[in-house]
Protein backbone atom coordinates (compact mmCIF):
# COMPACT_ATOMS: atom_id res chain seq x y z
CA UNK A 1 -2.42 77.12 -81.95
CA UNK A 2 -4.68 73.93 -81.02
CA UNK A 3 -5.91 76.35 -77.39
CA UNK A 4 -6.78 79.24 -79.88
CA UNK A 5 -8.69 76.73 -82.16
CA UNK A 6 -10.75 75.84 -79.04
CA UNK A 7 -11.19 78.56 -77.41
CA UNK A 8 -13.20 79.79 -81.35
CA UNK A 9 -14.98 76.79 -81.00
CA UNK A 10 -15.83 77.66 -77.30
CA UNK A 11 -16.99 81.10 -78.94
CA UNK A 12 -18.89 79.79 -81.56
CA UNK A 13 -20.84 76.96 -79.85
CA UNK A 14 -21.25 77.82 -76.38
CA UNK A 15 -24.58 80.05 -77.10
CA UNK A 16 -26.29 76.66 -78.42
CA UNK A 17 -25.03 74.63 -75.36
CA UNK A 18 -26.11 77.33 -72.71
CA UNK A 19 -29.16 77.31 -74.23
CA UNK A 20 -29.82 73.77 -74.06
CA UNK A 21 -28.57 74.02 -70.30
CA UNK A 22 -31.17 76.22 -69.66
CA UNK A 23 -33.84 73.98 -71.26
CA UNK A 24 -32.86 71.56 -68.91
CA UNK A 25 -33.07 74.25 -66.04
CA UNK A 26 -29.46 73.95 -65.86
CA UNK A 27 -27.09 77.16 -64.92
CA UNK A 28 -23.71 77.85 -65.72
CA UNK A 29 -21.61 80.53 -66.16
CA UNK A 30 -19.38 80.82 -68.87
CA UNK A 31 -16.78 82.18 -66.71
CA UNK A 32 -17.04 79.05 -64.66
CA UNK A 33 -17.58 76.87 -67.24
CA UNK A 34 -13.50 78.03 -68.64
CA UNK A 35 -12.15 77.69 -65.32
CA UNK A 36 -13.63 74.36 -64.49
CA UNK A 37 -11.98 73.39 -68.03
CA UNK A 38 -8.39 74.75 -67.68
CA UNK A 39 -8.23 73.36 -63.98
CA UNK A 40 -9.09 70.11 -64.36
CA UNK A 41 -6.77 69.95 -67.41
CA UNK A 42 -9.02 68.45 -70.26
CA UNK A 43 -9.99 71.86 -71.34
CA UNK A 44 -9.84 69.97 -75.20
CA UNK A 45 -11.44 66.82 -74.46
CA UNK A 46 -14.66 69.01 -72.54
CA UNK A 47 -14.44 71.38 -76.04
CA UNK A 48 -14.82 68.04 -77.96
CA UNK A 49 -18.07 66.90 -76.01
CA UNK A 50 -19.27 70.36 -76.66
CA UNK A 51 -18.70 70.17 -80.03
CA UNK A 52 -19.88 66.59 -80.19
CA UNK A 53 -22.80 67.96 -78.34
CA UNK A 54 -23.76 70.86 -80.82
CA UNK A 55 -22.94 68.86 -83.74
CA UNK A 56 -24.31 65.87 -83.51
CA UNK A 57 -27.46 67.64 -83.40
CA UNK A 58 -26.84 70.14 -86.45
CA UNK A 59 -25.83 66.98 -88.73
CA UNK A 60 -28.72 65.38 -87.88
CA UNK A 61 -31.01 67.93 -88.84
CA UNK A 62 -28.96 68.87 -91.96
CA UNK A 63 -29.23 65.24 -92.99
CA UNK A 64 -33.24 65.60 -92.16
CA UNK A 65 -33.22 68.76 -93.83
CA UNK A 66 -31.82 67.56 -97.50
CA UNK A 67 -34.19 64.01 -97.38
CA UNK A 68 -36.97 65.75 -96.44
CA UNK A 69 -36.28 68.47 -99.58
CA UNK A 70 -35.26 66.89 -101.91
CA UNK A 71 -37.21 69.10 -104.20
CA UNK A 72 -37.10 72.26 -102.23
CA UNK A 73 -39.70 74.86 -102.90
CA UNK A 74 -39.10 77.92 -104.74
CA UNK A 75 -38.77 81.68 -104.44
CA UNK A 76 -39.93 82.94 -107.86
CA UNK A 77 -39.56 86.85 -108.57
CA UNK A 78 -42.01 86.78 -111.64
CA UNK A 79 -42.15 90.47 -112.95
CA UNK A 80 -43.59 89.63 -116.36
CA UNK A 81 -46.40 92.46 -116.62
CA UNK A 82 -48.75 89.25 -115.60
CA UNK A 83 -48.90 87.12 -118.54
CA UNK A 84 -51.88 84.61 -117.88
CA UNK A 85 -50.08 81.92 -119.30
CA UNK A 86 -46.43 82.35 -117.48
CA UNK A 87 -48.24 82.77 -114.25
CA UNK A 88 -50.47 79.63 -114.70
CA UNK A 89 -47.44 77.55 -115.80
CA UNK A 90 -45.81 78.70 -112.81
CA UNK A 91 -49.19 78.26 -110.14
CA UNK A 92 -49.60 74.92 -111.61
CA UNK A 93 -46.28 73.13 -111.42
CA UNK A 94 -44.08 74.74 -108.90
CA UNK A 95 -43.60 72.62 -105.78
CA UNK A 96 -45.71 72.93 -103.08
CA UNK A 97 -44.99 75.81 -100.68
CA UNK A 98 -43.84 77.34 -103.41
CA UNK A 99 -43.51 81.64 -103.04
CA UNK A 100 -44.09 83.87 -106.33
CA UNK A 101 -42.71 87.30 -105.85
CA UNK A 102 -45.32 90.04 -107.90
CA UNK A 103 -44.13 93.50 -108.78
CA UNK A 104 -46.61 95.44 -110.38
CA UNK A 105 -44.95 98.59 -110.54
CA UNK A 106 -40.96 97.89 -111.10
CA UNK A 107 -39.50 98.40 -107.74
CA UNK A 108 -42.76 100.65 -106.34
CA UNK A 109 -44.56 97.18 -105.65
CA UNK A 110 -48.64 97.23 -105.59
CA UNK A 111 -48.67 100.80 -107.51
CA UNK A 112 -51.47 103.18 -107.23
CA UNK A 113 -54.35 101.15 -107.54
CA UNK A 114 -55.70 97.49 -107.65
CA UNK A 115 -55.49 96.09 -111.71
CA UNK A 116 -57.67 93.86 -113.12
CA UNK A 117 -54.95 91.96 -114.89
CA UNK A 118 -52.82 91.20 -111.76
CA UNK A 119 -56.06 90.50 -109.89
CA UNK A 120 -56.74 88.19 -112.34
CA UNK A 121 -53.30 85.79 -111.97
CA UNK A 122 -53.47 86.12 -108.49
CA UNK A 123 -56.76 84.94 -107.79
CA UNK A 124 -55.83 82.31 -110.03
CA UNK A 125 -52.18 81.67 -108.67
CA UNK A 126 -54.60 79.94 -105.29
CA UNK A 127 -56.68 77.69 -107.06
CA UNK A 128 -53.63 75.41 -107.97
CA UNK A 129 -52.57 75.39 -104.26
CA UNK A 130 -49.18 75.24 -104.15
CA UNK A 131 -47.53 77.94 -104.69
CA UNK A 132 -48.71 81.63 -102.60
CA UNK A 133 -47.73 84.90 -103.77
CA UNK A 134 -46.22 87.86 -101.88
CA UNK A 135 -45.76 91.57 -102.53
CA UNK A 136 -42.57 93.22 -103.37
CA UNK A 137 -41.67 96.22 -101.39
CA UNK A 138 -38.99 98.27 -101.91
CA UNK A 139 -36.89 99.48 -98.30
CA UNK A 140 -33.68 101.16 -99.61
CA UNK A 141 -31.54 99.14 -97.05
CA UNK A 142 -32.85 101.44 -94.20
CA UNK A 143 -32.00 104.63 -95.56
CA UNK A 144 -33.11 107.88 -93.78
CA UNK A 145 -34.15 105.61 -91.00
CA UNK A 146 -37.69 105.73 -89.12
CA UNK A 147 -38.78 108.46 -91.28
CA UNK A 148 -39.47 106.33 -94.27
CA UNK A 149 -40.87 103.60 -92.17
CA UNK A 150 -44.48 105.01 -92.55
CA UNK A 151 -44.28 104.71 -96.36
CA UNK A 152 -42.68 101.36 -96.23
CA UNK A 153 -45.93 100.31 -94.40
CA UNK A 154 -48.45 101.60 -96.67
CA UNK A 155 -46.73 99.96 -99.22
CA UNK A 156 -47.43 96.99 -97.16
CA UNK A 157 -51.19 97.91 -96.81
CA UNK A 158 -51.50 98.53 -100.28
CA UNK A 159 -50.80 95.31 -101.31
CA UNK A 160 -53.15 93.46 -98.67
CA UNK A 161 -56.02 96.19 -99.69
CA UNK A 162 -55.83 95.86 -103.24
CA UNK A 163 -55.39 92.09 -103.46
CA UNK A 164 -57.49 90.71 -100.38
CA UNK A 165 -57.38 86.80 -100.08
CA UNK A 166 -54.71 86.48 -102.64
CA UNK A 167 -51.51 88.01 -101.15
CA UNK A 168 -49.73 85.87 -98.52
CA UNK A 169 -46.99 88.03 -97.47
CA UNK A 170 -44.29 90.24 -98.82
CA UNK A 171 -40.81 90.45 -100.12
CA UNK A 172 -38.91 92.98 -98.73
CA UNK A 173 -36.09 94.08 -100.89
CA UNK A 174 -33.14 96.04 -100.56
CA UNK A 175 -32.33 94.54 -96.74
CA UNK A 176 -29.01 95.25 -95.00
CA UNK A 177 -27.38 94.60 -91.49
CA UNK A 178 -26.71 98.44 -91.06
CA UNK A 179 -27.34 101.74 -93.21
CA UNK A 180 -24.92 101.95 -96.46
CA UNK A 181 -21.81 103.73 -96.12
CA UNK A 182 -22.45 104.06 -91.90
CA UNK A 183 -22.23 102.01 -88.89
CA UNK A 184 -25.94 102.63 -88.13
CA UNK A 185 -27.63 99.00 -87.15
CA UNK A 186 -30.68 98.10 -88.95
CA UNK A 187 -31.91 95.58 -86.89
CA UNK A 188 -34.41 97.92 -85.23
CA UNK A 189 -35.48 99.03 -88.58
CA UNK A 190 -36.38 95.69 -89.93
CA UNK A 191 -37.24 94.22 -87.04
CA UNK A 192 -40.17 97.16 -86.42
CA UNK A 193 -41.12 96.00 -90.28
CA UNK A 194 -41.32 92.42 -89.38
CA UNK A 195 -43.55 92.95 -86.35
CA UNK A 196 -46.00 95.31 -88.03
CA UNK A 197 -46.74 92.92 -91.13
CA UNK A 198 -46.66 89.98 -88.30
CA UNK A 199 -49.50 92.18 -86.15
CA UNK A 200 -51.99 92.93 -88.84
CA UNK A 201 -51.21 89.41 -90.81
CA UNK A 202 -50.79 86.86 -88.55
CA UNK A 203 -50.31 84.36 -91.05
CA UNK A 204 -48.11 87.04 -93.57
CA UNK A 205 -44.63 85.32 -94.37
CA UNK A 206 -42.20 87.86 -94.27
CA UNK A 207 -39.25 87.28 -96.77
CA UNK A 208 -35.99 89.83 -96.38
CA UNK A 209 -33.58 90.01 -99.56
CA UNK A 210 -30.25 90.62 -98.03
CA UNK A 211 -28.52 89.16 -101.20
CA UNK A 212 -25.59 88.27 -98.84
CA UNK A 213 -25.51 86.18 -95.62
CA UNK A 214 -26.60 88.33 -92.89
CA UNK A 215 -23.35 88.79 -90.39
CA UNK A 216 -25.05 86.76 -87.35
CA UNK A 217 -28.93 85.58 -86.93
CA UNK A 218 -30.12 88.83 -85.66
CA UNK A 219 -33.05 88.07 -87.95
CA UNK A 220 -34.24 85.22 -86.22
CA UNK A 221 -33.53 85.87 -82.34
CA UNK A 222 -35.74 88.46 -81.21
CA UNK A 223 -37.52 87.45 -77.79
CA UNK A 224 -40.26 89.27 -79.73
CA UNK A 225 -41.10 86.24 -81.94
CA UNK A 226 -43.20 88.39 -84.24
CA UNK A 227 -39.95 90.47 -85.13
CA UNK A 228 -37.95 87.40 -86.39
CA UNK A 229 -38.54 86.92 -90.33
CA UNK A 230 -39.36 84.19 -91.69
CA UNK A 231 -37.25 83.68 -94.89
CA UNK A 232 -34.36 85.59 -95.47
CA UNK A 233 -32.15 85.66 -98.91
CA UNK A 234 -28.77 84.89 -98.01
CA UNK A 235 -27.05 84.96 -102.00
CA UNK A 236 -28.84 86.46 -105.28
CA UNK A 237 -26.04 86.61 -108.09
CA UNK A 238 -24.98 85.33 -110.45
CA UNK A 239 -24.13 81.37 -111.50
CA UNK A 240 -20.85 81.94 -112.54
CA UNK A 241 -20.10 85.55 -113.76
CA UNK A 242 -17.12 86.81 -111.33
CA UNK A 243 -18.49 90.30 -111.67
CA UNK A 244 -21.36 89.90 -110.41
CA UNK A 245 -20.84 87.79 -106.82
CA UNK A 246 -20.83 84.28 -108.94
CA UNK A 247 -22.55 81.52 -106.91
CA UNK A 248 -20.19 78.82 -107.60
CA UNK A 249 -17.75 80.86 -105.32
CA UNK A 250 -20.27 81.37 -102.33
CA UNK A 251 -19.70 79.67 -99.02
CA UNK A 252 -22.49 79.52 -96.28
CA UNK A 253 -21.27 81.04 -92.60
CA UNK A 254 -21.58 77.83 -90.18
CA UNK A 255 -24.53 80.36 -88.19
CA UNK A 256 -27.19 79.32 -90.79
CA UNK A 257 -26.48 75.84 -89.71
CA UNK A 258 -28.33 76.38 -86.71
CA UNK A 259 -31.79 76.71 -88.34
CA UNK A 260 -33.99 74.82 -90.83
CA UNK A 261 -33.47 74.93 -94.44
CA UNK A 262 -36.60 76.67 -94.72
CA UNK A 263 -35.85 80.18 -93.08
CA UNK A 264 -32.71 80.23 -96.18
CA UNK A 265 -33.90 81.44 -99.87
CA UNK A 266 -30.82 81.94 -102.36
CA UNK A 267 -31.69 83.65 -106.08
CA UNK A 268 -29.13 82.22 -109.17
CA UNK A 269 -29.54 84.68 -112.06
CA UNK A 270 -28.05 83.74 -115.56
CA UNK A 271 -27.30 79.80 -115.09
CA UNK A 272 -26.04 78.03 -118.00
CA UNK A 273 -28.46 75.63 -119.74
CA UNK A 274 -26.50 73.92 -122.20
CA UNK A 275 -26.34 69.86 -122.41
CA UNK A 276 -23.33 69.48 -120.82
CA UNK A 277 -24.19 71.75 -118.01
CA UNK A 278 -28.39 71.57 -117.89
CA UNK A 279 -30.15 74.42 -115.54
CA UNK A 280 -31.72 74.76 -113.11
CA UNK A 281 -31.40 71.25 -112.54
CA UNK A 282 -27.60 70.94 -111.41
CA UNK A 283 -27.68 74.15 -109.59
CA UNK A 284 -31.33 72.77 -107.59
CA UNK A 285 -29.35 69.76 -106.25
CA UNK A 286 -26.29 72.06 -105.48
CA UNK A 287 -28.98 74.24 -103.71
CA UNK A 288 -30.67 71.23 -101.94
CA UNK A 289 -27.24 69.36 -100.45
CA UNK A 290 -26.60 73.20 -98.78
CA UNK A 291 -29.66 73.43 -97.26
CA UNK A 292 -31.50 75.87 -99.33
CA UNK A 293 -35.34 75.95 -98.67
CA UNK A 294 -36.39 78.35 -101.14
CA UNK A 295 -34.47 78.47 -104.61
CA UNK A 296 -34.55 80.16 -108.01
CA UNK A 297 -32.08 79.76 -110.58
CA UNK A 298 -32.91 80.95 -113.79
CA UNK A 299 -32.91 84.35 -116.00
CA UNK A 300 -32.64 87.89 -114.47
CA UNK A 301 -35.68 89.11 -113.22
CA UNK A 302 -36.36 91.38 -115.57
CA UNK A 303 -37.14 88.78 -118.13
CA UNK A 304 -39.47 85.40 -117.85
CA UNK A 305 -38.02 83.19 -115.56
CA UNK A 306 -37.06 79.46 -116.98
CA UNK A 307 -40.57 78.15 -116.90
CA UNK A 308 -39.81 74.72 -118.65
CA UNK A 309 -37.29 72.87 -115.93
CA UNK A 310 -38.57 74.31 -112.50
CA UNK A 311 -36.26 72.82 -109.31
């Protein structure tokens, strides 16, 4: 029992630790490194300096993580047909670094053609500085492959050509680890998405809605650095409704623990805001303690967010 606990923590943490090795020009072979263990018979106390080694770190920068956000920035899908005043309440006291996700055309992103109206509360969403907004693009979890990729990018374009200056990146919805219904990795998929916006926009966040955690952190490890996302929605449900993948029920996989609260954005639909239970507030701090950078909890998207009690 207690060698098959180590030998999953082996699993688990021995990535990190051979990467720090090799920052330290250091080589060893994991082969080597288990038969070193088991023959010099501390094969446990070895898996607890590794562990020590790899946590230590990791709480430290957890603990950084939730001082230094303490009021964590926000991921705001805002698909209210641009009401001047909801987008100025929004532009004006969100927290800095704050992203506001704009959807002209419901689930078609940037439409046909530039509008005056969402030009309007764009160009007005920067002079607040705080909070930037980004496109939403619809991908269809990677359905039909590289043959919708093309149309995926002018969606893309369309955004950056109809709203120059004001659009600092896009949300790409509808993100999965493989097709639906097939084994078919999408890493390649998203990953060739990723780089292109990454190319043209050097300074374009990209922000993938998986909805779910992500099985591993292919999102984040390309050698390709322009491939590797930089926000990626690991829950959007619900706060407590058990239909419809309630929050209070989600658990984080110990991966995400790796990387800085601000590559994590989670989306809480339909929280309760009633005195004894006030939102967003207790769901923020909830948010904040599991290292959350990005965070919306409020109404579904299809009506006006909570404007009044922002995290």
């Amino acid at each position: 029992m207690i060698e098959d606990f180590i030998e999953d923590l082996f699993d688990r943490f021995y990535p990190a630790i051979k990467s720090k090795l090799k920052a330290l020009k250091l080589r060893v072979k994991e082969a080597n490194y288990r038969a070193i263990a088991r023959k010099s018979g501390h094969f446990i106390g070895i898996a607890a300096c590794m562990l020590a080694a790899v946590l230590v770190p990791v709480i430290s920068l957890a603990w950084a993580d939730t001082y230094n956000h303490a009021r964590p920035s926000e991921l705001i899908p805002l698909y209210d047909g641009a009401v001047p005043e909801n987008w100025t309440k929004v532009c004006r006291d969100s927290n800095e670094g704050t992203l506001v996700i704009a959807n002209i055309a419901s689930a078609e992103g940037a439409g046909q053609k530039r509008q005056a109206n969402w030009a309007k509360v764009i160009d007005n969403c920067r002079r607040y500085d705080k909070a930037g907004v980004i496109g939403y693009v619809w991908t269809n979890y990677g359905k039909n492959g590289h043959a919708n990729i093309d149309e995926i990018k002018k969606d893309v374009d369309d955004w950056y050509k109809f709203y120059p200056g004001g659009i600092e990146g896009v949300f790409l919805d509808g993100v999965s680890d493989t097709v639906p219904d097939t084994t078919k990795s999408n890493q390649d998929f998203y990953r060739e998405l990723t780089e292109y916006v990454h190319s043209k926009w050097p300074k374009g966040k990209v922000v993938l809605n998986f909805g779910v955690d992500p099985k591993d952190d292919w999102t984040f490890n390309s050698e390709n650095t322009k491939q590797n996302a930089d926000v990626i929605v690991v829950y959007e449900g619900s706060y407590d409704d058990p239909k419809v993948n309630p929050y209070l029920k989600w658990k984080q996989p110990l991966w995400e623990m790796r990387y800085p609260s601000t590559k994590f954005a989670a989306i809480v639909y339909s929280a309760p805001n009633t005195k004894e239970t006030p939102q967003p507030s207790s769901a923020c701090k909830r948010l904040v303690t599991q290292r959350i950078g990005y965070v919306y909890v409020g109404t579904y998207y299809h009506k006006v967010p909570y404007l009044d009690s922002i995290c």
